[in-house]
C-alpha atoms as a PDB file:
ATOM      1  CA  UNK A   1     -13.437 105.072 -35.739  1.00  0.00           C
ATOM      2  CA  UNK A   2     -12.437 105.140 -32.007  1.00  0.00           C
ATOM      3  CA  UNK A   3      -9.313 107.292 -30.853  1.00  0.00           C
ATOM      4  CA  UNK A   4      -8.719 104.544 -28.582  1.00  0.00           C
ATOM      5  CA  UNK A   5      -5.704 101.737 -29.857  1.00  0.00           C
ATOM      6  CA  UNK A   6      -7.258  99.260 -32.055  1.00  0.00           C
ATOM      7  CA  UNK A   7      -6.337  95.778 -32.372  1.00  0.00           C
ATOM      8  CA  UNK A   8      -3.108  95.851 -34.292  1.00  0.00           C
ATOM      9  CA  UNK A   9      -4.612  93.390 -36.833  1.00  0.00           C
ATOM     10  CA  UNK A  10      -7.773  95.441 -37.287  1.00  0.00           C
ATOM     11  CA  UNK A  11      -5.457  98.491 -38.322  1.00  0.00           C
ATOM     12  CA  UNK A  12      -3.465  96.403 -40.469  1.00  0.00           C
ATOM     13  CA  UNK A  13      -7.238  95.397 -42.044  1.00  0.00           C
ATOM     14  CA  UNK A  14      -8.845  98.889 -42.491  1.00  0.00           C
ATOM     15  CA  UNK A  15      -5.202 100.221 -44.319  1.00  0.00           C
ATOM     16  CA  UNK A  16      -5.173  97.381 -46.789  1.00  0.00           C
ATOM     17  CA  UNK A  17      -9.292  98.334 -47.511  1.00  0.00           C
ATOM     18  CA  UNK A  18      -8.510 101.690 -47.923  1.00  0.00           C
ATOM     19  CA  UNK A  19      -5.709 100.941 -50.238  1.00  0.00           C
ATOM     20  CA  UNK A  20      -7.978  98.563 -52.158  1.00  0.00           C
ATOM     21  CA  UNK A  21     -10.532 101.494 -52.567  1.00  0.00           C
ATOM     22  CA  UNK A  22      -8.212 104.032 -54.114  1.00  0.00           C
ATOM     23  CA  UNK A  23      -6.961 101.426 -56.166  1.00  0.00           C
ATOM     24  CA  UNK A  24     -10.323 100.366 -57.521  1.00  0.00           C
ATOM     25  CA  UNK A  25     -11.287 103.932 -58.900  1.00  0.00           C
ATOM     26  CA  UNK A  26     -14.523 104.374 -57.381  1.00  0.00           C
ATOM     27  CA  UNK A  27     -13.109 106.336 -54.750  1.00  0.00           C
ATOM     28  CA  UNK A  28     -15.183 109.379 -54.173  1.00  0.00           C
ATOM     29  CA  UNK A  29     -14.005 112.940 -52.871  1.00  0.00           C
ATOM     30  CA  UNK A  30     -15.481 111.911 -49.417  1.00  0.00           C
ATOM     31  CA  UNK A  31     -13.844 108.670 -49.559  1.00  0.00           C
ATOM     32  CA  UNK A  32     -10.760 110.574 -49.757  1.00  0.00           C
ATOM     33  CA  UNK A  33     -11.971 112.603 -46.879  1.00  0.00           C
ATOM     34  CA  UNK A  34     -12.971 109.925 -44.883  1.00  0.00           C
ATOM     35  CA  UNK A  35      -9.953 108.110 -45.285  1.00  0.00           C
ATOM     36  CA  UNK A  36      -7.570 111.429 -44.168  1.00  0.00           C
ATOM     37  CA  UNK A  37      -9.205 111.561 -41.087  1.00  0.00           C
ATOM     38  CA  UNK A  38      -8.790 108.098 -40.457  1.00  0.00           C
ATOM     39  CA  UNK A  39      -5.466 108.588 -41.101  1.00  0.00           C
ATOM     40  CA  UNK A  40      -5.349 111.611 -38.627  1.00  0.00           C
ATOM     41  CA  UNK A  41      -6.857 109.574 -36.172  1.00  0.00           C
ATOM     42  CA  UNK A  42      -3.522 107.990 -34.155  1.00  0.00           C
ATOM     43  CA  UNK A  43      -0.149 107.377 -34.725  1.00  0.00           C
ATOM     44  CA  UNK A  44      -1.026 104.016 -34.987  1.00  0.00           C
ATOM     45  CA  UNK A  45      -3.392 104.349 -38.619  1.00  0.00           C
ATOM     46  CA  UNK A  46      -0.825 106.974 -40.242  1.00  0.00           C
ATOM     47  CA  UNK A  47       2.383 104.348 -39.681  1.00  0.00           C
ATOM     48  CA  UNK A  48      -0.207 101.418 -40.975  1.00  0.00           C
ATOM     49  CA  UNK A  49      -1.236 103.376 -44.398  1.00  0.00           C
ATOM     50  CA  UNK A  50       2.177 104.746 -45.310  1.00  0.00           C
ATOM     51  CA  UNK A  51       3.351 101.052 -45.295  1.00  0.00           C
ATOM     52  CA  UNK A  52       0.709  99.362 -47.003  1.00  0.00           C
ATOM     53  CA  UNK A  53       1.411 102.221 -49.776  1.00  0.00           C
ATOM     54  CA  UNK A  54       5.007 101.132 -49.684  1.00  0.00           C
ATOM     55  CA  UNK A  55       4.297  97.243 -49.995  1.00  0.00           C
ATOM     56  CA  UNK A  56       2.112  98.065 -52.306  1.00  0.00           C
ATOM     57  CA  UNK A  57       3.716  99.813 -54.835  1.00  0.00           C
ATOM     58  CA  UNK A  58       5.803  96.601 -55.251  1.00  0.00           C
ATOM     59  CA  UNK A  59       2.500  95.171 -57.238  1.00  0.00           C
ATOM     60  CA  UNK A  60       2.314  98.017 -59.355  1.00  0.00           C
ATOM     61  CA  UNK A  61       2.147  95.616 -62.168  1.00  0.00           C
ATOM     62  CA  UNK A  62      -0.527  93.158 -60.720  1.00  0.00           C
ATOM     63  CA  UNK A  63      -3.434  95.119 -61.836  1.00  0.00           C
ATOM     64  CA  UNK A  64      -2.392  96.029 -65.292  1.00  0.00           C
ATOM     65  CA  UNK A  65      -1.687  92.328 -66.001  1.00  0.00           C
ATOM     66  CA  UNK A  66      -5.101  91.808 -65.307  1.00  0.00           C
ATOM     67  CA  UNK A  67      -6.376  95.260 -67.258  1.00  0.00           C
ATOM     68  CA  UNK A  68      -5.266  94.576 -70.707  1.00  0.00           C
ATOM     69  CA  UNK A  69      -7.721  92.205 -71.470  1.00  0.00           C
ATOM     70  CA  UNK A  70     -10.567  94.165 -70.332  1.00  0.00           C
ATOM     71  CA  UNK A  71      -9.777  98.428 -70.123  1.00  0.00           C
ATOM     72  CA  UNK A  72     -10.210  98.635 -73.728  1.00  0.00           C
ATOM     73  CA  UNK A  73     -13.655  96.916 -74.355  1.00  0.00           C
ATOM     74  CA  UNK A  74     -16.423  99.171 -73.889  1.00  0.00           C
ATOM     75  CA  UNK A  75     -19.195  96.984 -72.128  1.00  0.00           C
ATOM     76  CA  UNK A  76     -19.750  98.697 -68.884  1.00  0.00           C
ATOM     77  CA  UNK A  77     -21.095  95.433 -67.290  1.00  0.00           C
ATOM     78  CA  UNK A  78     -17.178  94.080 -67.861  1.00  0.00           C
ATOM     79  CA  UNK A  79     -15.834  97.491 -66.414  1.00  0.00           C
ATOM     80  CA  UNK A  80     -17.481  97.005 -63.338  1.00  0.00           C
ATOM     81  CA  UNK A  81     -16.240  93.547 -62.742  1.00  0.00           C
ATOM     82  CA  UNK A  82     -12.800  94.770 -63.707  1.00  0.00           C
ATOM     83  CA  UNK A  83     -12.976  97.144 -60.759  1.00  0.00           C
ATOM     84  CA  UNK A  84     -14.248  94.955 -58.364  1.00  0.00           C
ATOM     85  CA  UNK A  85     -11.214  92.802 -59.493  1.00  0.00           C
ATOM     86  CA  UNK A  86      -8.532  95.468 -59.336  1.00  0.00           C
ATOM     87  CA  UNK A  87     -10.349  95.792 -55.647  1.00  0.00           C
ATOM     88  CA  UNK A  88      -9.740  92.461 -54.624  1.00  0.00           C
ATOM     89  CA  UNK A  89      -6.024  92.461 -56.367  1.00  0.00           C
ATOM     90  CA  UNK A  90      -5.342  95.217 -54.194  1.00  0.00           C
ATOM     91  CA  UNK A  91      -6.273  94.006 -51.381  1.00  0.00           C
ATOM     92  CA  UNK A  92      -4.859  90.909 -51.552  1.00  0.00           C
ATOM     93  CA  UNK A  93      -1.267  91.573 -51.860  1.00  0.00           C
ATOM     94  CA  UNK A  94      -1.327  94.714 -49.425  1.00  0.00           C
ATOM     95  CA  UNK A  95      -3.005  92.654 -46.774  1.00  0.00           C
ATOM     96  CA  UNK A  96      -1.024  89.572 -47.727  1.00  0.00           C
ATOM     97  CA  UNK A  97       2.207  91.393 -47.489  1.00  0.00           C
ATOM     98  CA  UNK A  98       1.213  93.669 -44.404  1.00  0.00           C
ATOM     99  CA  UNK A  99       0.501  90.320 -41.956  1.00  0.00           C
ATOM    100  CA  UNK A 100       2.849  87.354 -43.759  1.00  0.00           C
ATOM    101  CA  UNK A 101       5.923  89.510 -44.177  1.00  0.00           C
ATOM    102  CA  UNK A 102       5.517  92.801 -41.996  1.00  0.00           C
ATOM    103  CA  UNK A 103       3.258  92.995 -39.469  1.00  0.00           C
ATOM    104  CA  UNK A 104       2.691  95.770 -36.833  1.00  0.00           C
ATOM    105  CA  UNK A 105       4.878  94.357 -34.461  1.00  0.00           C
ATOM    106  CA  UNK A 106       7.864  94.375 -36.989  1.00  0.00           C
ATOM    107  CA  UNK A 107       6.827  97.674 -38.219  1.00  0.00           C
ATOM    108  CA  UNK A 108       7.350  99.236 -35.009  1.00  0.00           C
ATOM    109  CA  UNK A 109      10.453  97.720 -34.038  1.00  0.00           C
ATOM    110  CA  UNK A 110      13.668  99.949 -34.337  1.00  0.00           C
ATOM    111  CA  UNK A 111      15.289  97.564 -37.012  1.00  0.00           C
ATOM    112  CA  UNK A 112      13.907  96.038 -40.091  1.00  0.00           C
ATOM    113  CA  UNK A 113      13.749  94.148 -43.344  1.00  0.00           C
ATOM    114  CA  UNK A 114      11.521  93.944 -45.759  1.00  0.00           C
ATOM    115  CA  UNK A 115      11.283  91.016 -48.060  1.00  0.00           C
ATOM    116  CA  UNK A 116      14.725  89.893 -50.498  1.00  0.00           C
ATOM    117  CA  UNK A 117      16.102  92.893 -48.328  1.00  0.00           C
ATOM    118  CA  UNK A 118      19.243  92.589 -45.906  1.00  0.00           C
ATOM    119  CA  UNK A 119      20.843  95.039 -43.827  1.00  0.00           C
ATOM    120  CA  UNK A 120      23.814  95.451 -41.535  1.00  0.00           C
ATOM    121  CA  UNK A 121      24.553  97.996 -39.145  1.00  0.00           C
ATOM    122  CA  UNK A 122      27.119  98.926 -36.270  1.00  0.00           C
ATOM    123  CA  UNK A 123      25.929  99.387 -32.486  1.00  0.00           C
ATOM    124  CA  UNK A 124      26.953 101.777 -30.202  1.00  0.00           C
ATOM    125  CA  UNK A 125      29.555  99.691 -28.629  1.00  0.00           C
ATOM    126  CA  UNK A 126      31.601  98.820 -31.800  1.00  0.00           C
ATOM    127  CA  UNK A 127      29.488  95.643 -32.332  1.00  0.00           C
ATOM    128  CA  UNK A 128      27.960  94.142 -35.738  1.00  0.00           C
ATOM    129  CA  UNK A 129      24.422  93.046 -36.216  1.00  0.00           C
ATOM    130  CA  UNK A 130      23.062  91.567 -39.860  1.00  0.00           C
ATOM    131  CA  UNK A 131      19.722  90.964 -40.632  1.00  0.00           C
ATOM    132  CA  UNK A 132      18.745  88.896 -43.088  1.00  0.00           C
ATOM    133  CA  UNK A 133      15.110  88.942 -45.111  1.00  0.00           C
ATOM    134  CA  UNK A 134      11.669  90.195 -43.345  1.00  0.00           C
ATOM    135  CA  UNK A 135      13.366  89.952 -39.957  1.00  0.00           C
ATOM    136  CA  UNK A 136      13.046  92.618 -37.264  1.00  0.00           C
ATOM    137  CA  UNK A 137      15.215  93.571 -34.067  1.00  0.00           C
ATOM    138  CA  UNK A 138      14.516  96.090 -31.021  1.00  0.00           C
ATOM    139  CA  UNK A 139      17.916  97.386 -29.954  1.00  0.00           C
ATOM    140  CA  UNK A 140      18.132  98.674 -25.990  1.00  0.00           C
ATOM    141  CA  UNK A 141      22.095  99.842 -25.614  1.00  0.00           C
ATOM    142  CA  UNK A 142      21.261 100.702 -22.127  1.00  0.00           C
ATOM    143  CA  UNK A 143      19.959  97.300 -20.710  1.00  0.00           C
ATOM    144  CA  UNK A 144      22.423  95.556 -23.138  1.00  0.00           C
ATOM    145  CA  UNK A 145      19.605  93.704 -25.051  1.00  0.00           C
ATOM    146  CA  UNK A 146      18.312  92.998 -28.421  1.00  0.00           C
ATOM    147  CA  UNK A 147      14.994  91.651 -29.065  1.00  0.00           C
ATOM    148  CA  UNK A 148      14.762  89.560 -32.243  1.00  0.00           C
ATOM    149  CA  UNK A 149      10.981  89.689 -33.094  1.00  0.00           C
ATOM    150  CA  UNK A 150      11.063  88.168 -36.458  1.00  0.00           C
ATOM    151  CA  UNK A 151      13.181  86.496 -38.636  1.00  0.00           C
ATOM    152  CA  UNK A 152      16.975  85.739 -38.486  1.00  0.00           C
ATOM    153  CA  UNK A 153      20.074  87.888 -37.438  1.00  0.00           C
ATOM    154  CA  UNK A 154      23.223  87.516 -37.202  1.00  0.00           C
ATOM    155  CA  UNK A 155      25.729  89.700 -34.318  1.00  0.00           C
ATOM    156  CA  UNK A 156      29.246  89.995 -33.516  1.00  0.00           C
ATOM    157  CA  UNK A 157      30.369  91.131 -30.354  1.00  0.00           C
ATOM    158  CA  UNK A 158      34.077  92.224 -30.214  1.00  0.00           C
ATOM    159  CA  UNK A 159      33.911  93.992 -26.630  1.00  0.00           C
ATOM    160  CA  UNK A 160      33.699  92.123 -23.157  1.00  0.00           C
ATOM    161  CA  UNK A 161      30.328  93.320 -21.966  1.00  0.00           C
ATOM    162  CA  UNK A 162      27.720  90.968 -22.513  1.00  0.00           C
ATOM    163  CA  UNK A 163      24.904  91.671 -25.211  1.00  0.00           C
ATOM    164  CA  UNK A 164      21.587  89.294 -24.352  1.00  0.00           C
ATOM    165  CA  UNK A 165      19.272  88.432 -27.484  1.00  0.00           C
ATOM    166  CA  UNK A 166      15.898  88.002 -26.282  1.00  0.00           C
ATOM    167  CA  UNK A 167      13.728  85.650 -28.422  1.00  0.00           C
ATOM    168  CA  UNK A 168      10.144  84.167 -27.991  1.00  0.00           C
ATOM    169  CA  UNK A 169      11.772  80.982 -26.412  1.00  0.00           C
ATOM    170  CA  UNK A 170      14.919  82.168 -24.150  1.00  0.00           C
ATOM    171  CA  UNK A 171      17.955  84.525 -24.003  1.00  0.00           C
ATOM    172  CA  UNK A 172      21.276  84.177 -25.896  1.00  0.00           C
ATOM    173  CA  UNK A 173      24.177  85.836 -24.094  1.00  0.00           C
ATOM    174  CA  UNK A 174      27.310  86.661 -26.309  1.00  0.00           C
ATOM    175  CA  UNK A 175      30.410  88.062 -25.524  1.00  0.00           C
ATOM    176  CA  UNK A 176      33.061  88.118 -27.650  1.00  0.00           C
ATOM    177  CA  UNK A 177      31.611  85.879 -30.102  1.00  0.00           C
ATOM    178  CA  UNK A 178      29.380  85.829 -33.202  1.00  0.00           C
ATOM    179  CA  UNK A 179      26.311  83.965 -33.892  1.00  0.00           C
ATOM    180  CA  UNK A 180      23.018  83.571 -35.649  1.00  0.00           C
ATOM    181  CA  UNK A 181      19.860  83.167 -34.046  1.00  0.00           C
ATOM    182  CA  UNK A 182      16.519  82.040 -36.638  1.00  0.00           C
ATOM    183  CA  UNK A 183      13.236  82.626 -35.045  1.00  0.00           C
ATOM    184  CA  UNK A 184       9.973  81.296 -36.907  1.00  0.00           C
ATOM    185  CA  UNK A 185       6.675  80.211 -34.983  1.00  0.00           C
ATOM    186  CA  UNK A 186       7.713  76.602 -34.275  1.00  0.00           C
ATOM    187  CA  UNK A 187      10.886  77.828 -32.735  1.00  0.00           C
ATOM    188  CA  UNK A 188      14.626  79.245 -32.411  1.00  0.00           C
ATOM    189  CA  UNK A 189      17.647  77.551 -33.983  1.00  0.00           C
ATOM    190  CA  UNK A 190      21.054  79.351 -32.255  1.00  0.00           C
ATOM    191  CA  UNK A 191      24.356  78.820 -34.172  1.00  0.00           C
ATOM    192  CA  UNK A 192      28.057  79.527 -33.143  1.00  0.00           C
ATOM    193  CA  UNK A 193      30.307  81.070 -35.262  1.00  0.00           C
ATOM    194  CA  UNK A 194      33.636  81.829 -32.928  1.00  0.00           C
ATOM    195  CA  UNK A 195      33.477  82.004 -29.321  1.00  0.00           C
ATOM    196  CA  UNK A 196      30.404  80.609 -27.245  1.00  0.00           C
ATOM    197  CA  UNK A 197      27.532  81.539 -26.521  1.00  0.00           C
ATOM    198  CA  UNK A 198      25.363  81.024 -22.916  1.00  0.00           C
ATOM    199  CA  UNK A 199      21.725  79.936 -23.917  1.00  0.00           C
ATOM    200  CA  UNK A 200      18.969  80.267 -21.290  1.00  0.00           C
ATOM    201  CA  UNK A 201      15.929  78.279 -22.623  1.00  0.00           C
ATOM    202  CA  UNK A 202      12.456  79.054 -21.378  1.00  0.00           C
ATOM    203  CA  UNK A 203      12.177  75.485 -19.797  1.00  0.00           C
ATOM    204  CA  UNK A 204      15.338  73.631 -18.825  1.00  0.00           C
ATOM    205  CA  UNK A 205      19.041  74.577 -17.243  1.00  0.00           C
ATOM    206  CA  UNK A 206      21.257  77.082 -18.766  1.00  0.00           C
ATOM    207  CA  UNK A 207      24.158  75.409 -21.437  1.00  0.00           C
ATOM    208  CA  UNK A 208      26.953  76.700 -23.685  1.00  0.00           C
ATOM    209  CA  UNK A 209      27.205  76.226 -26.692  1.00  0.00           C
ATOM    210  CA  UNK A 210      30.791  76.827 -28.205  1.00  0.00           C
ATOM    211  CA  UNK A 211      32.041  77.392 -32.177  1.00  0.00           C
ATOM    212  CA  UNK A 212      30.797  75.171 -34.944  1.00  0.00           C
ATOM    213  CA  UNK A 213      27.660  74.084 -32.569  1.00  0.00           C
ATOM    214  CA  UNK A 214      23.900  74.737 -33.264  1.00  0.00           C
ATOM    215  CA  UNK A 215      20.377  74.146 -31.060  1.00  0.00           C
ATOM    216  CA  UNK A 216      16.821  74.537 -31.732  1.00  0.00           C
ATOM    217  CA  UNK A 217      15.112  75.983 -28.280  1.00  0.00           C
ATOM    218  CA  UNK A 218      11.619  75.756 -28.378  1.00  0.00           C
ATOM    219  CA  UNK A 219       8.917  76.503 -25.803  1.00  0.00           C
ATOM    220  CA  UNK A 220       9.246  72.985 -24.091  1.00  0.00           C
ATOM    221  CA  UNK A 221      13.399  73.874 -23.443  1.00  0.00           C
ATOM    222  CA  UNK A 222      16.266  72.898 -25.981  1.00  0.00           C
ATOM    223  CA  UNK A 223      16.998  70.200 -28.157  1.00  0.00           C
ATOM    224  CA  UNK A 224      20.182  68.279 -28.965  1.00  0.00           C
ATOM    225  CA  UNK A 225      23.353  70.052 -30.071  1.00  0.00           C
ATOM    226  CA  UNK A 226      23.992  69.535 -33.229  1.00  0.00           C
ATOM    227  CA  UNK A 227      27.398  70.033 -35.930  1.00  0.00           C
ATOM    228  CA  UNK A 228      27.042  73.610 -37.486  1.00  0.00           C
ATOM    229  CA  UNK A 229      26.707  73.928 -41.124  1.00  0.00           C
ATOM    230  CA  UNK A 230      29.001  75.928 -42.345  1.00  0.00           C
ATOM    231  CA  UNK A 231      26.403  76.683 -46.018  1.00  0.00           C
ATOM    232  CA  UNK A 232      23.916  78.416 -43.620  1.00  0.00           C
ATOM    233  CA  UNK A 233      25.174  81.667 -43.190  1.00  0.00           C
ATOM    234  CA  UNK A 234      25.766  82.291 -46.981  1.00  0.00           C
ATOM    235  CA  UNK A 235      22.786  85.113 -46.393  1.00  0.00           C
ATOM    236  CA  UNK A 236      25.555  87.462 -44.800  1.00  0.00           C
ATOM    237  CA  UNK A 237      27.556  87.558 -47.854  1.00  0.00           C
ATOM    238  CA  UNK A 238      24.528  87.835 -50.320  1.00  0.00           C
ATOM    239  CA  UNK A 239      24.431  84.193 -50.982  1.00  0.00           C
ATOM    240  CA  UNK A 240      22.205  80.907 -51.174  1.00  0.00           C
ATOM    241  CA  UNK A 241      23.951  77.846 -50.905  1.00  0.00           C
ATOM    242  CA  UNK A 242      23.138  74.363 -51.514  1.00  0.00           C
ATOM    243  CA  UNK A 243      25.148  70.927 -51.478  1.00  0.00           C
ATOM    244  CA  UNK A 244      22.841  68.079 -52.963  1.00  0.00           C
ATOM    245  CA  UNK A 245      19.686  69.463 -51.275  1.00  0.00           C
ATOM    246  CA  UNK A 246      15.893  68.412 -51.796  1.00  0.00           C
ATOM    247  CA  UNK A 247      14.594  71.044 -54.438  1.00  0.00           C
ATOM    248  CA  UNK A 248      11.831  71.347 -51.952  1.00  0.00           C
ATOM    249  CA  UNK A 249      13.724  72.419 -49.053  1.00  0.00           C
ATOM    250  CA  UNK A 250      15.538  75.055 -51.034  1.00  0.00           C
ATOM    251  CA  UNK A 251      13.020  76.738 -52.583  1.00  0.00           C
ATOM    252  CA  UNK A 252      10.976  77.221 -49.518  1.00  0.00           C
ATOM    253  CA  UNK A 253      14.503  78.947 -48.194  1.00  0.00           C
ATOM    254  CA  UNK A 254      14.389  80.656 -51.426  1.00  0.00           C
ATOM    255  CA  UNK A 255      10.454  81.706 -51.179  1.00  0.00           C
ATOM    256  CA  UNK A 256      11.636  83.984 -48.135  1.00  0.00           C
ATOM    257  CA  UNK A 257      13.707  86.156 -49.990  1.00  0.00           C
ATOM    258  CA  UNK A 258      11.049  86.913 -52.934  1.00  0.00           C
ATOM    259  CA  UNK A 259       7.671  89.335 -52.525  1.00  0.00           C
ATOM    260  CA  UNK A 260       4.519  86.992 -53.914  1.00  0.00           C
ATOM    261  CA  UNK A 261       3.963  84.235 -54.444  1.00  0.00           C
ATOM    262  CA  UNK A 262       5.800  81.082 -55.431  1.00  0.00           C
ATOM    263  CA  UNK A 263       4.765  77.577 -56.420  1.00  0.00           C
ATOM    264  CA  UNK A 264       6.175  74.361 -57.375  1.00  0.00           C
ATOM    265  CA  UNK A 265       4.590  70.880 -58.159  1.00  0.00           C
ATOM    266  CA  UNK A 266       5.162  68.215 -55.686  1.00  0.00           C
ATOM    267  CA  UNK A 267       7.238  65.607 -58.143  1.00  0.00           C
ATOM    268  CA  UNK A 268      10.147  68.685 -57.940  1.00  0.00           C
ATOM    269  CA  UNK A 269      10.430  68.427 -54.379  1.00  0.00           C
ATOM    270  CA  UNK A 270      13.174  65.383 -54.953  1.00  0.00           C
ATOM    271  CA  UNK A 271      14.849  66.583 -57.174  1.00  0.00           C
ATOM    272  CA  UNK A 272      18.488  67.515 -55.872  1.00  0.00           C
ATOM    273  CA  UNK A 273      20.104  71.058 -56.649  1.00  0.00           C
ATOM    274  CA  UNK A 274      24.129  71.905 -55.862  1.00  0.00           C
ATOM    275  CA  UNK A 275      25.424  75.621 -56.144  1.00  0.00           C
ATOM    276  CA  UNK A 276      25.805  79.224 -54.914  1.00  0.00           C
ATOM    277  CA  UNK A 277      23.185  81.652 -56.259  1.00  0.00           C
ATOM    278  CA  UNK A 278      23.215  85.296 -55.200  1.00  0.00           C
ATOM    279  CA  UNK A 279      20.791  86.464 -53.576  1.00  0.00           C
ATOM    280  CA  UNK A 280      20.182  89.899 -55.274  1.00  0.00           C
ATOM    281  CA  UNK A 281      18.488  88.630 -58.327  1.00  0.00           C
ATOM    282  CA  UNK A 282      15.615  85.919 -57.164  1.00  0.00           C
ATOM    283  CA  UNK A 283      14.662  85.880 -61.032  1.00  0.00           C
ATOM    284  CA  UNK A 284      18.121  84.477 -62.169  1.00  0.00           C
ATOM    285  CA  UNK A 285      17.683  81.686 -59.523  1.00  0.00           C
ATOM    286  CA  UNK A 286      14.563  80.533 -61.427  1.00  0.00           C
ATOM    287  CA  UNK A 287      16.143  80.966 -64.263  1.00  0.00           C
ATOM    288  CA  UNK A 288      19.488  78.712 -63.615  1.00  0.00           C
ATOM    289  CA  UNK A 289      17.349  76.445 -62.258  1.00  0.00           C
ATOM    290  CA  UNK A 290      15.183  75.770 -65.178  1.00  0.00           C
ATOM    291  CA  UNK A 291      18.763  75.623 -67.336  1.00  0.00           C
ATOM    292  CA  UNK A 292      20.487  72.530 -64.901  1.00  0.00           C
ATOM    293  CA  UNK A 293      16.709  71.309 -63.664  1.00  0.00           C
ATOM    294  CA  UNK A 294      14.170  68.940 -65.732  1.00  0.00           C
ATOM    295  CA  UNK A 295      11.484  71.855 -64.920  1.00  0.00           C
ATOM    296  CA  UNK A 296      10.256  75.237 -66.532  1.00  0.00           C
ATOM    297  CA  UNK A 297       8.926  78.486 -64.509  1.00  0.00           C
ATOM    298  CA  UNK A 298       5.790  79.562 -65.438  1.00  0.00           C
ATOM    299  CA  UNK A 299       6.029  83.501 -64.691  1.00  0.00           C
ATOM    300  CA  UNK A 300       2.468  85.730 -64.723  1.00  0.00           C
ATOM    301  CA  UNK A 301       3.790  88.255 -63.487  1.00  0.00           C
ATOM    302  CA  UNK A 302       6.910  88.507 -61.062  1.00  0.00           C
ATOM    303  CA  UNK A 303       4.818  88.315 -58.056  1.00  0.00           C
ATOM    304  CA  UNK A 304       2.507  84.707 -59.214  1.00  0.00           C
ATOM    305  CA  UNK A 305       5.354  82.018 -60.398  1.00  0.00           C
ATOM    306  CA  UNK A 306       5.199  78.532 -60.446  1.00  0.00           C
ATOM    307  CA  UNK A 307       7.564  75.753 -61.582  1.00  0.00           C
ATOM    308  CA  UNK A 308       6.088  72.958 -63.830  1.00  0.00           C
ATOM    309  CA  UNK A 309       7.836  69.711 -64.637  1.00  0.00           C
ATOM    310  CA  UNK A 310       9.410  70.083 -68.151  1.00  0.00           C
ATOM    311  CA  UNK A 311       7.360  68.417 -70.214  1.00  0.00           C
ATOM    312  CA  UNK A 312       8.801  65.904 -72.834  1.00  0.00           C
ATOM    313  CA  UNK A 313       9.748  65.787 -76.194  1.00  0.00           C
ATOM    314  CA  UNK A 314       7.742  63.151 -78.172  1.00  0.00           C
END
C-alpha cells in the first residue's frame, strides 16, 4: 500500500478487513506480517487499527452468540461457513462503528466521545465544556475557537473574552454565558442557557439570541427562534428526560447513547412515555420501559435489540 495519505474512508475500510481476518482464524503468519507493515506504514493506518481494536472489543460477545450452535459439531463443511460468518460479524460492527459513530475526522480531533460516553473538562481560561455521546471538539486556546465536528456540546464561559464555536453552518460567539450547540448532517440547533449568545449563520445577518431561546442554523441561514426546553439538557447531569413524548422520538434520542443496534416496530412509535431515566445503564431503560409500556424487548445479544408489541393474553 502507498506511503502517500489515503482516503480517510479507505483506511477506515482496510482496518475493519484486517480486524475481520484475525477474527476469522484463518489468519496466517504472513497475514500477520502483512498486516504489521501496513500498520507501520503512516500515522494515519496505526491510529485507524488501534481504534477499530478498541470498538471492537465492545462485540466481544457477537461472535460467540453465533458459535455455540456450530464450534462443537464436527462437519468441517459447517466450520468453514462459521468462519466466513465470524468474518463478516467482524466486520460489520468494526466498520459499522468506525464510520456511524467515530470516524477519522472525530478520531483525530483533540476531544472525544465514544458512544453512551460523556465527558467534561476545564479549558485553559477557567471555562467548562461537556460533551455529550459520539461527539467530537477541536480546541484552539490561542485563536479563541472550538470546532464542534460531531455531535453535541455544551460550554460555559465565565471570563469576558470571547470563545467562537465553529460548526458546519456558522459561528457561535459566547461570552459570559452557557449554551449547547447539536450538530447532525441536516443542521445545528443553538440553545441559551444564561447570558446570550451572537450567532453568525453561513447565509443571513448576524442575531442574538438571549437565555431560554433556541435556533436551528442550517446551510440556507437560520430559522425562527424558538422557547428553550428546559428537558433537553438532562444529558449534562446523566439524564434522559421525557414529558408525554412519541415513543418514537425518544428512542431514536435514546439509540445515540447505546453501541449496536436498536429496533422497534412502527405501531410503538405513538405510544407516549413520561420520566427521567439515567443515562448510565441503557439496559434498565429497556427494561422500565417494557414494565410501564404495552411492549417487550427482544435482546440477542446487547448489541441486536428490538422492541415487539406485547402480545396478548387470550
Amino acid at each position: 500500500m502507498s506511503s502517500a495519505a489515503p482516503d480517510a474512508r479507505q483506511v477506515v475500510r482496510a482496518a475493519a478487513q484486517w480486524l475481520a481476518l484475525l477474527e476469522s482464524g484463518g489468519a496466517t503468519e504472513q497475514d500477520r506480517a502483512n498486516l504489521q507493515r501496513w500498520r507501520d506504514t503512516s500515522a494515519s493506518h496505526e491510529l485507524a487499527w488501534q481504534k477499530a481494536q478498541a470498538l471492537r472489543q465492545r462485540f466481544a460477545d457477537l461472535p460467540s452468540v453465533l458459535a455455540l450452535s456450530s464450534l462443537d459439531r464436527p462437519d468441517p463443511g459447517r466450520r468453514v461457513v462459521l468462519k466466513r460468518a465470524l468474518g463478516a460479524v467482524a466486520l460489520v460492527p468494526a466498520a459499522w462503528l468506525i464510520s456511524r459513530q467515530l470516524p477519522l475526522e472525530v478520531w483525530r480531533a483533540d476531544l472525544h466521545t465514544a458512544t453512551g460516553e460523556r465527558k467534561q473538562v476545564q479549558l485553559a481560561d477557567g471555562s467548562a465544556l461537556q460533551l455529550n455521546t459520539a461527539s467530537a471538539v477541536d480546541v484552539n486556546m490561542t485563536s479563541r475557537h472550538v470546532k464542534l465536528v460531531e455531535g453535541e456540546m455544551s460550554l460555559k464561559v465565565s471570563g469576558v473574552s470571547p470563545l467562537t464555536i465553529q460548526t458546519r453552518f456558522g459561528q457561535v460567539i459566547v461570552s459570559q454565558s452557557e449554551v449547547c450547540v447539536r450538530q447532525d448532517v441536516r443542521g445545528c440547533r443553538v440553545s441559551v442557557f444564561n447570558g446570550a449568545a451572537q450567532l453568525r449563520p453561513l447565509q443571513g445577518a448576524e442575531l442574538t439570541l438571549r437565555a431560554g431561546q433556541q435556533i436551528n442554523l442550517q446551510a440556507s441561514g437560520a430559522g425562527a427562534v424558538q422557547a428553550f426546553d428546559v428537558l433537553q439538557p438532562g444529558w449534562r447531569e446523566g439524564v434522559l428526560m421525557a414529558n408525554n413524548q412519541p415513543l418514537g422520538d425518544f428512542l431514536r434520542e435514546l439509540d445515540t447513547y447505546r453501541p449496536g443496534v436498536l429496533r422497534w416496530e412502527p405501531e410503538l412509535e405513538t405510544l407516549r412515555v413520561t420520566g427521567s431515566f439515567r443515562l448510565d445503564d441503557t439496559d434498565r431503560i429497556l427494561a422500565l420501559l417494557s414494565a410501564s409500556l404495552p411492549l417487550e424487548v427482544q435482546m440477542r445479544t446487547r448489541y441486536w435489540v428490538t422492541l415487539l408489541p406485547r402480545k396478548k393474553v387470550v
